[in-house]
C-alpha atoms as a PDB file:
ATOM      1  CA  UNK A   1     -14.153   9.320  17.320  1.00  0.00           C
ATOM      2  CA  UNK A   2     -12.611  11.689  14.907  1.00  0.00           C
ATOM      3  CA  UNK A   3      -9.090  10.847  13.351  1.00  0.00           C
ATOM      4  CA  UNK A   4      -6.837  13.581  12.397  1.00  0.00           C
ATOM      5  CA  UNK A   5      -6.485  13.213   8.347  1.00  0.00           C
ATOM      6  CA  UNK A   6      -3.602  14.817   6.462  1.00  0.00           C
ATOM      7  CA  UNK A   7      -2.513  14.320   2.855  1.00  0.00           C
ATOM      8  CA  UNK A   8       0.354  12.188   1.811  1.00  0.00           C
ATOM      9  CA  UNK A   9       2.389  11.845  -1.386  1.00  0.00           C
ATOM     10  CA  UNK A  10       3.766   8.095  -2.000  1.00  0.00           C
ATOM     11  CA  UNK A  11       5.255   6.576  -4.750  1.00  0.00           C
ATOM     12  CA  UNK A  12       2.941   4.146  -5.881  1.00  0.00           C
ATOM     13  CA  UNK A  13       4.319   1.242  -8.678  1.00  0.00           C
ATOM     14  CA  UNK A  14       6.513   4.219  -9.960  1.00  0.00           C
ATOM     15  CA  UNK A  15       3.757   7.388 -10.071  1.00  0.00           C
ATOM     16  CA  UNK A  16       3.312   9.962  -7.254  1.00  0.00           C
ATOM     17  CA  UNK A  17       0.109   9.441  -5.843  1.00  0.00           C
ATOM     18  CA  UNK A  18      -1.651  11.762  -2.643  1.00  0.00           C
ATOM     19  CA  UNK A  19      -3.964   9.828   0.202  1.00  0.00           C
ATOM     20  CA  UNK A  20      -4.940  10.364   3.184  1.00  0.00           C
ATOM     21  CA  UNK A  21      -3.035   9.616   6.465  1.00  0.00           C
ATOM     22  CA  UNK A  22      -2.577   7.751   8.454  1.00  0.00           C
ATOM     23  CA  UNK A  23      -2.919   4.746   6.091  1.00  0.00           C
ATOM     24  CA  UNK A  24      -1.906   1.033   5.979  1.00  0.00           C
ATOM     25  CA  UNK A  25      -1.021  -0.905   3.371  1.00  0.00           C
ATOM     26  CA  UNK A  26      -4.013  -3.083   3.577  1.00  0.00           C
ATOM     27  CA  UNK A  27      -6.247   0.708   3.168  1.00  0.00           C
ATOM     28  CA  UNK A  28      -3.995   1.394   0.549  1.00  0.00           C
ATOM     29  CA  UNK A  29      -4.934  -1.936  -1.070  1.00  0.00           C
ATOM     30  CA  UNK A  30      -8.301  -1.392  -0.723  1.00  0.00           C
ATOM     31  CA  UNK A  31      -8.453   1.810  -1.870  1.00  0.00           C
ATOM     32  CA  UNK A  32      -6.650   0.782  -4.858  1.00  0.00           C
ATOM     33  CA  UNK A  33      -9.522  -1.733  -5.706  1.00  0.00           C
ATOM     34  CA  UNK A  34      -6.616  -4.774  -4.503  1.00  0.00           C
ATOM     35  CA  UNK A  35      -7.730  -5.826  -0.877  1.00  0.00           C
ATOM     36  CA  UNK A  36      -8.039  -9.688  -1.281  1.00  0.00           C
ATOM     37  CA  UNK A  37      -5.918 -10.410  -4.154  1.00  0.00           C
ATOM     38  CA  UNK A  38      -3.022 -12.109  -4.552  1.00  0.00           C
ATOM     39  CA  UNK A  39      -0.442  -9.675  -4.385  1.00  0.00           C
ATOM     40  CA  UNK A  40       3.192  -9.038  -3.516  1.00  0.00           C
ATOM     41  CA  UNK A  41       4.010  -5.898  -1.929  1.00  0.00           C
ATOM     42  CA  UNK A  42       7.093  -4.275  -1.769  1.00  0.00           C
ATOM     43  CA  UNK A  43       7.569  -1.111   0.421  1.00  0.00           C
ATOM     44  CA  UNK A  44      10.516   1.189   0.338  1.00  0.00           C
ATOM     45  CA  UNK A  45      12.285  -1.643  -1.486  1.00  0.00           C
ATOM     46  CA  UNK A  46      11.685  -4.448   1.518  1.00  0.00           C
ATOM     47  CA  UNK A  47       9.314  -7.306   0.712  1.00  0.00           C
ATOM     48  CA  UNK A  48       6.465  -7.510   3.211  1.00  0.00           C
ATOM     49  CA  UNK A  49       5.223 -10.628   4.348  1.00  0.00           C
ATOM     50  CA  UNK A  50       1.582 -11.092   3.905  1.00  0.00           C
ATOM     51  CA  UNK A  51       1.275 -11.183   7.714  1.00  0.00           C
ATOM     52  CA  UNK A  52       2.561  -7.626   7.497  1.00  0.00           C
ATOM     53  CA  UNK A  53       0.247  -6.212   5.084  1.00  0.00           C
ATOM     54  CA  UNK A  54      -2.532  -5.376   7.523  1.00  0.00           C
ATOM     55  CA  UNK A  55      -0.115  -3.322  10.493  1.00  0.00           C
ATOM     56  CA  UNK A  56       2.605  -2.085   8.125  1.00  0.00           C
ATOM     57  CA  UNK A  57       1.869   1.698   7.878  1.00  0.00           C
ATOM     58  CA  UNK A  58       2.396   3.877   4.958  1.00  0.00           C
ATOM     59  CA  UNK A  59       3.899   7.213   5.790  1.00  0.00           C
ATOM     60  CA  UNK A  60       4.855  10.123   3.624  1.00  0.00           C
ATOM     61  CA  UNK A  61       7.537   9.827   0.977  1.00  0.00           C
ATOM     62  CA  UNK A  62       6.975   5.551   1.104  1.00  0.00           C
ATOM     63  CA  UNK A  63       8.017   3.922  -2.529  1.00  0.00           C
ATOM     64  CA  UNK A  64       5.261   1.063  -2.724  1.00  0.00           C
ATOM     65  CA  UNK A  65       5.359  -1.494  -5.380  1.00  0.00           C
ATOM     66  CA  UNK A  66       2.467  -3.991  -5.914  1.00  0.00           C
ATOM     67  CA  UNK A  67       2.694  -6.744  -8.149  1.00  0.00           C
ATOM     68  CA  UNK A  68      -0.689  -8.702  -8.740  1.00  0.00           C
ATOM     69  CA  UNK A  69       0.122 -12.972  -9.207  1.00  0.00           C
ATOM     70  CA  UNK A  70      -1.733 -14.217 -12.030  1.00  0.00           C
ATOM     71  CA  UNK A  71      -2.028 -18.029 -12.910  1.00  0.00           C
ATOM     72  CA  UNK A  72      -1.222 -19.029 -16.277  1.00  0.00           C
ATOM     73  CA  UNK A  73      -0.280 -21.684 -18.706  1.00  0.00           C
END
C-alpha cells in the first residue's frame, strides 16, 4: 500500500530541516543516522519518554531537540 508523502519543515536542534510526512520520531532518528543510541529527545519543548519515541509523531512546524549521552571520565 501506497502512503500519501508530503514535505515538512521542522526545527531540528535549532536548524530548519524538510522530511517527509508523516514521520515519527523514531524515523526521524533513523534518518538522522541516531536510531539506537542513547539519546534524549525533546519535542516542542516537552521531554519524551523513551517509551514515546517510537508513536510520538512529528508534524509540521515541530521544534525537536536531540541530545546524544556520552560516557565519560
Amino acid at each position: 500500500m501506497l502512503q500519501n508523502l508530503s514535505s515538512m519543515q521542522i526545527t531540528l536542534n535549532g536548524k530548519k530541516r524538510a522530511f517527509d510526512s508523516p514521520l515519527t520520531v523514531r524515523e526521524l532518528l533513523a534518518a538522522t543516522g541516531l536510531e539506537g543510541k542513547p539519546v534524549v529527545v525533546e519535542q516542542n519543548h516537552v521531554a519524551l519518554l523513551p517509551r514515546e519515541i517510537h508513536a510520538a509523531q512529528v508534524v509540521d512546524g515541530d521544534v525537536i531537540e536531540v541530545v546524544q549521552i556520552t560516557a565519560g571520565g
